[in-house]
PDB file of N, CA and C in Angstrom:
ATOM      1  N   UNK A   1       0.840  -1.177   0.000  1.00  0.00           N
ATOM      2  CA  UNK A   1       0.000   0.000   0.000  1.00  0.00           C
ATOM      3  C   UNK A   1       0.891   1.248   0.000  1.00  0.00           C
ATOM      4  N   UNK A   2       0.697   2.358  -0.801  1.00  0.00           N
ATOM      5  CA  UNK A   2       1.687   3.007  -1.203  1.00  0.00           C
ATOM      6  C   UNK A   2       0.616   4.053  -0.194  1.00  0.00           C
ATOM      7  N   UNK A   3       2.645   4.727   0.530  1.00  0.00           N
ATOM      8  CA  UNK A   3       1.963   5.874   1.692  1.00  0.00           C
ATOM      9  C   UNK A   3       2.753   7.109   1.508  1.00  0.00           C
ATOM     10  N   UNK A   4       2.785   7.830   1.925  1.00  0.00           N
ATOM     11  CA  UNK A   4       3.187   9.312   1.320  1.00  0.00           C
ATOM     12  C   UNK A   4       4.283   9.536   2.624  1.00  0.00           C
ATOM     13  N   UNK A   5       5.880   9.521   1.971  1.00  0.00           N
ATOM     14  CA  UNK A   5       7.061   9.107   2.564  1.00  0.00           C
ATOM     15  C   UNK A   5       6.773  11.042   3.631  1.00  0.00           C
ATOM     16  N   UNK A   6       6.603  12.440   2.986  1.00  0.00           N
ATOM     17  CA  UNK A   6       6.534  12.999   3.906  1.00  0.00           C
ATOM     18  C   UNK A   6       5.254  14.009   3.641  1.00  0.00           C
ATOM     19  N   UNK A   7       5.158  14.785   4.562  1.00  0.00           N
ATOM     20  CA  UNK A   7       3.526  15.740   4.532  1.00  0.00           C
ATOM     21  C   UNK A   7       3.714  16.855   3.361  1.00  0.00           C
ATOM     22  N   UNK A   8       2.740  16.986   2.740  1.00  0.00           N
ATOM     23  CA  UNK A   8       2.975  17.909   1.337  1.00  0.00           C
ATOM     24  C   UNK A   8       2.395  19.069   1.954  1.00  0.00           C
ATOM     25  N   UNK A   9       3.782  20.400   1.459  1.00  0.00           N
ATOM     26  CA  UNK A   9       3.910  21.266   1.935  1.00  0.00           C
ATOM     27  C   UNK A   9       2.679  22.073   1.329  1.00  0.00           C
ATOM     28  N   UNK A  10       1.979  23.383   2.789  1.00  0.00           N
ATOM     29  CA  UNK A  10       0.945  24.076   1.787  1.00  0.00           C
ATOM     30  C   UNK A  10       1.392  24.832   0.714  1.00  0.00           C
ATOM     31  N   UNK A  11       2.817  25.138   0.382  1.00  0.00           N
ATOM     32  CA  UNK A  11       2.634  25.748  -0.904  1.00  0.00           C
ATOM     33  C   UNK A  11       2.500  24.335  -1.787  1.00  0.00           C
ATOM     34  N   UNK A  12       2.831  23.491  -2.003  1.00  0.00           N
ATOM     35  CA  UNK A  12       2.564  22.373  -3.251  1.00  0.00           C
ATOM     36  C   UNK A  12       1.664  22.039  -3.353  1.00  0.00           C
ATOM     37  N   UNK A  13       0.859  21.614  -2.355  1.00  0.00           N
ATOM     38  CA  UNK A  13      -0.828  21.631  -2.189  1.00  0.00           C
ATOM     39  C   UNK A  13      -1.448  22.675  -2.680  1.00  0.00           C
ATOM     40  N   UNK A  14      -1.170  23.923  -2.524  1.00  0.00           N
ATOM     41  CA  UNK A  14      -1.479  25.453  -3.212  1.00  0.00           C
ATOM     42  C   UNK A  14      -1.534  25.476  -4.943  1.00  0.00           C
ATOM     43  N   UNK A  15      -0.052  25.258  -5.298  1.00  0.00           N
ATOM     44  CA  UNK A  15       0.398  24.935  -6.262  1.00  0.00           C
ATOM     45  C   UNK A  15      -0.309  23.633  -7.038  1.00  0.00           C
ATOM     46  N   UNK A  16      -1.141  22.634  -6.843  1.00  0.00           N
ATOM     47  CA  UNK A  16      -1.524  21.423  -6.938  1.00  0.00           C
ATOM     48  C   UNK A  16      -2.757  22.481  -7.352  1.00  0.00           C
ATOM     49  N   UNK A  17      -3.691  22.698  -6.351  1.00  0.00           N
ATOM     50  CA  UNK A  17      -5.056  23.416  -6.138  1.00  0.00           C
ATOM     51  C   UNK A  17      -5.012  24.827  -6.924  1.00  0.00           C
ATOM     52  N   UNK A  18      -3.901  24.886  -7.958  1.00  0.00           N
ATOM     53  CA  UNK A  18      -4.064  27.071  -8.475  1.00  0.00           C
ATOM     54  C   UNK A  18      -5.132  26.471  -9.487  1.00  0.00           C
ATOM     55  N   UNK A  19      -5.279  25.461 -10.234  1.00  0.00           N
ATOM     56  CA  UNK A  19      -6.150  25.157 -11.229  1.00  0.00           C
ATOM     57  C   UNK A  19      -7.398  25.174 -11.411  1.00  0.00           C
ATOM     58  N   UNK A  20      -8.110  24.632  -9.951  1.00  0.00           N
ATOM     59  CA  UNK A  20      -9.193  24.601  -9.721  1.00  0.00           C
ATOM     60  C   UNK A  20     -10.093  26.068  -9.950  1.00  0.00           C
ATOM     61  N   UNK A  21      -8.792  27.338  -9.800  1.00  0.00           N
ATOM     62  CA  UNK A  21      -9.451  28.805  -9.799  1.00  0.00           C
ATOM     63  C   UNK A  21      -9.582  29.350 -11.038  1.00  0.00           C
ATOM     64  N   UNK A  22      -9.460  28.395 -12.718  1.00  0.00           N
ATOM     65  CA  UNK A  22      -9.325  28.367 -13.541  1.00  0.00           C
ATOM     66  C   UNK A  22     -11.074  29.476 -13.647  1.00  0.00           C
ATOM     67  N   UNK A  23     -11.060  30.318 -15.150  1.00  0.00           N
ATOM     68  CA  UNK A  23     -12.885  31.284 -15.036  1.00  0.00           C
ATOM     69  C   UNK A  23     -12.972  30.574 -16.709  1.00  0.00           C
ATOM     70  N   UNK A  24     -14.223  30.569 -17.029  1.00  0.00           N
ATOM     71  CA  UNK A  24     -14.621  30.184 -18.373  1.00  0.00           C
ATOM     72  C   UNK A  24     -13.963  31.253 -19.092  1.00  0.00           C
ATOM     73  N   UNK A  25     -13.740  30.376 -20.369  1.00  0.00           N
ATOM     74  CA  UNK A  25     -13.125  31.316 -21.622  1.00  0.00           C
ATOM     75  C   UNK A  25     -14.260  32.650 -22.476  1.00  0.00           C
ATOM     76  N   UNK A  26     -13.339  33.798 -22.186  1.00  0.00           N
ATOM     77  CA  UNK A  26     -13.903  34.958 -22.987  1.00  0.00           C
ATOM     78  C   UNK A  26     -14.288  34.718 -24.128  1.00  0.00           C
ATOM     79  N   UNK A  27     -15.551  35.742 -24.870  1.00  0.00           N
ATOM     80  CA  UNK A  27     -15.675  35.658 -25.650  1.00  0.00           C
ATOM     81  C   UNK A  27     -15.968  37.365 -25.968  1.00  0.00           C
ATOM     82  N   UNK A  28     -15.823  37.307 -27.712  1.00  0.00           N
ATOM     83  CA  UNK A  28     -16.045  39.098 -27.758  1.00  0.00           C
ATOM     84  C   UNK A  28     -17.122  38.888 -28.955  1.00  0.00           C
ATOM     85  N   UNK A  29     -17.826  40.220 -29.284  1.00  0.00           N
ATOM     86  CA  UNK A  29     -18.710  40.424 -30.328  1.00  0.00           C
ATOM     87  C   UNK A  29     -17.829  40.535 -31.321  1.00  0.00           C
ATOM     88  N   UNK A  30     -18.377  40.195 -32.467  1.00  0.00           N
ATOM     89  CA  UNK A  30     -17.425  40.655 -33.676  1.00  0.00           C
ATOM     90  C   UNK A  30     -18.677  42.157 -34.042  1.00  0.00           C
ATOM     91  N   UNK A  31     -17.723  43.078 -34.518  1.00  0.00           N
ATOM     92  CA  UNK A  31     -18.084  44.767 -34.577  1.00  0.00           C
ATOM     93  C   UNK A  31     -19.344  44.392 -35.705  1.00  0.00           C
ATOM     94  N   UNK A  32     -18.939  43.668 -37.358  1.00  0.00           N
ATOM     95  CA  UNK A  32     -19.826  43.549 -37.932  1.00  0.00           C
ATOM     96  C   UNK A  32     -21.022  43.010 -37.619  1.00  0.00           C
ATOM     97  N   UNK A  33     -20.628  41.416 -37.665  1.00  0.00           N
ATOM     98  CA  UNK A  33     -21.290  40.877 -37.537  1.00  0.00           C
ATOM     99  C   UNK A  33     -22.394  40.300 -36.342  1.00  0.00           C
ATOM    100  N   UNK A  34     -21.581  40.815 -35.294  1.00  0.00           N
ATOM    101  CA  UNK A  34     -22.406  40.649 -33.968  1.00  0.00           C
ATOM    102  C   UNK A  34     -22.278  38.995 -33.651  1.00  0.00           C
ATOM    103  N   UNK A  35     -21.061  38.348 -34.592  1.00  0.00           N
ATOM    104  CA  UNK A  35     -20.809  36.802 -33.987  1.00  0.00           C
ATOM    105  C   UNK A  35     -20.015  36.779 -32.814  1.00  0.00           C
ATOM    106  N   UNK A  36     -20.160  36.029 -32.249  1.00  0.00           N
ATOM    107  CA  UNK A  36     -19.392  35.636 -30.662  1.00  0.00           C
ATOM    108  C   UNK A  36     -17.602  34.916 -31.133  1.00  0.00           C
ATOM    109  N   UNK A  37     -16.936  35.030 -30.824  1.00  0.00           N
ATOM    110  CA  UNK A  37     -15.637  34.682 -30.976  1.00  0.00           C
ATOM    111  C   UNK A  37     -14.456  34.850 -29.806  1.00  0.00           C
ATOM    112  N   UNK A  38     -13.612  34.143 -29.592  1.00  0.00           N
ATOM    113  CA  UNK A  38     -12.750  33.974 -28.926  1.00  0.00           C
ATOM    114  C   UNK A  38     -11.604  35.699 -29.114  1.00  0.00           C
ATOM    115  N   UNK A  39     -11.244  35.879 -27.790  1.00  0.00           N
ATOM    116  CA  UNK A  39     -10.201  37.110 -28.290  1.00  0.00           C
ATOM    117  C   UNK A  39      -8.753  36.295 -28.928  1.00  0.00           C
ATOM    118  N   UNK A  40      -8.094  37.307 -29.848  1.00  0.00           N
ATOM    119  CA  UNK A  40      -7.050  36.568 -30.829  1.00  0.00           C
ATOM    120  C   UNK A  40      -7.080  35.493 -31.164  1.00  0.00           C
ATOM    121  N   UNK A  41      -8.595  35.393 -32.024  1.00  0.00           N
ATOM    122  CA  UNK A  41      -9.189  33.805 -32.708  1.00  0.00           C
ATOM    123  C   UNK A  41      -9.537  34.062 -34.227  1.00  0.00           C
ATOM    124  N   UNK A  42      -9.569  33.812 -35.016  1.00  0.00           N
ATOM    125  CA  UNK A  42     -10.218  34.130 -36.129  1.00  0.00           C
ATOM    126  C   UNK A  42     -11.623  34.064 -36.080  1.00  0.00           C
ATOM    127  N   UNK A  43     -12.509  34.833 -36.292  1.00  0.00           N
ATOM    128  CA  UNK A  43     -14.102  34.423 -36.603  1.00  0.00           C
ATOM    129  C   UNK A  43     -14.157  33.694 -37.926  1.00  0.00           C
ATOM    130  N   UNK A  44     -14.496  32.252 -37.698  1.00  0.00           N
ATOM    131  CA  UNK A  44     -14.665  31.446 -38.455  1.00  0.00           C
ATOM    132  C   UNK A  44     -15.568  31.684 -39.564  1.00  0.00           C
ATOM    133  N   UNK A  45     -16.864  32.198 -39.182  1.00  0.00           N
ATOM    134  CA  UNK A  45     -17.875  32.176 -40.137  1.00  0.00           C
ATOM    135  C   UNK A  45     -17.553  33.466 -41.067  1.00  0.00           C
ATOM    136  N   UNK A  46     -16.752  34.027 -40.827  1.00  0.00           N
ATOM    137  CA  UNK A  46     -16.314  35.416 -41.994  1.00  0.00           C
ATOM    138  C   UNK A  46     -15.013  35.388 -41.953  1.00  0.00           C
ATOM    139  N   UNK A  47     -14.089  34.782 -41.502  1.00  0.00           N
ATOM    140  CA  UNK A  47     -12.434  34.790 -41.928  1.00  0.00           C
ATOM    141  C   UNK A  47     -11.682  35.871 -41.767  1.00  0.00           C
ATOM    142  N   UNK A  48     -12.554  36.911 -40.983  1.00  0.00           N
ATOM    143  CA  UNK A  48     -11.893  37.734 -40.557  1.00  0.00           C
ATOM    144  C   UNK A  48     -10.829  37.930 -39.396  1.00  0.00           C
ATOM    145  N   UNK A  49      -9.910  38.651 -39.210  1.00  0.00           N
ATOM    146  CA  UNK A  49      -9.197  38.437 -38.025  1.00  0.00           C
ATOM    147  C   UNK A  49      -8.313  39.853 -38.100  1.00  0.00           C
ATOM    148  N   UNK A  50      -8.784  40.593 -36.825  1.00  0.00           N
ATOM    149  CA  UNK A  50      -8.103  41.772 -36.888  1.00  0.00           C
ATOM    150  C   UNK A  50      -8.160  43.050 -37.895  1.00  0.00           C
ATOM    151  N   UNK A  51      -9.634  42.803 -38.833  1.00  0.00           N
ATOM    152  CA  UNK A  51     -10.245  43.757 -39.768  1.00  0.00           C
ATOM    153  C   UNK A  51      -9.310  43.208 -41.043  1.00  0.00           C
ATOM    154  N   UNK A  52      -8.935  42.390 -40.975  1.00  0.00           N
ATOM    155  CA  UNK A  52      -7.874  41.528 -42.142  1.00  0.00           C
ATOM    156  C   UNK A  52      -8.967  40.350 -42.488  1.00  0.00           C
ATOM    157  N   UNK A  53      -9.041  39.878 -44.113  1.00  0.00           N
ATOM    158  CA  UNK A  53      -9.501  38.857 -44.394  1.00  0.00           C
ATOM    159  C   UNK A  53      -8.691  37.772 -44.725  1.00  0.00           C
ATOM    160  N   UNK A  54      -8.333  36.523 -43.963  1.00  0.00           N
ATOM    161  CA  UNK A  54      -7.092  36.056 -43.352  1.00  0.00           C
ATOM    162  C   UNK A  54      -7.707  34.593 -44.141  1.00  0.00           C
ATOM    163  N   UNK A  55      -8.612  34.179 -43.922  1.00  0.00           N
ATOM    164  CA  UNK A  55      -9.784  32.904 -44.634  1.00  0.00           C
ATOM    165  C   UNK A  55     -10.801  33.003 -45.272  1.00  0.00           C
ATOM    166  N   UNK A  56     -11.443  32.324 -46.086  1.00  0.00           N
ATOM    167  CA  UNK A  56     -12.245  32.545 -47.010  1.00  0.00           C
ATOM    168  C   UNK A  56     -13.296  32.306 -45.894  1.00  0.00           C
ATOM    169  N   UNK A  57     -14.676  32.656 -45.963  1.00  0.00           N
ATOM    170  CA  UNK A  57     -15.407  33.011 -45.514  1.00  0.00           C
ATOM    171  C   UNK A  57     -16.484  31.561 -45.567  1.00  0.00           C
ATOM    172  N   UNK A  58     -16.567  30.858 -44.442  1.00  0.00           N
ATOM    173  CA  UNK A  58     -17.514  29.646 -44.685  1.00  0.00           C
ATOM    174  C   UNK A  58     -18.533  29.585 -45.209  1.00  0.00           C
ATOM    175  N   UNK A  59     -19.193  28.686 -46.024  1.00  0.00           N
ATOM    176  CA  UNK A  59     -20.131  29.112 -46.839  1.00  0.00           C
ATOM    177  C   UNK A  59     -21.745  28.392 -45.892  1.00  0.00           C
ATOM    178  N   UNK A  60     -23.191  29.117 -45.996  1.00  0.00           N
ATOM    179  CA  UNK A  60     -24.128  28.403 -45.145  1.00  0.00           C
ATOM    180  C   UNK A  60     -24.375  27.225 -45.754  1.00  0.00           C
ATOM    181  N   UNK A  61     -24.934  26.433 -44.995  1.00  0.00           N
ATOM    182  CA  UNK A  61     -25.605  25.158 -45.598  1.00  0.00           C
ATOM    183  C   UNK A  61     -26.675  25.056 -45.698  1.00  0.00           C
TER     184      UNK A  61
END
């Protein structure tokens, strides 16, 4: 039975536990279009990125 040779210090336990304080990922409006997108992401559905047209623009289905 595996036992824990000494007591884990509160900073490593701290350090172990910083993750848990992780916040959901941002999102921003795009100016035109009013689509939701990640900050420094491309907006997929218009290929825009940074007022630059970087990808062709997905087409609807």
């Amino acid at each position: 039975m595996a036992v824990p040779k000494r007591k884990t210090t509160p900073s490593k336990r701290g350090m172990r536990r910083s993750a848990d304080a992780l916040t959901a990922p941002a999102y921003m409006e795009d100016k035109e279009t009013g689509e939701l997108h990640r900050p420094h992401h491309i907006d997929l559905k218009t290929g825009m990125y940074r007022g630059r047209q970087v990808l062709e623009a997905k087409d609807d289905i």
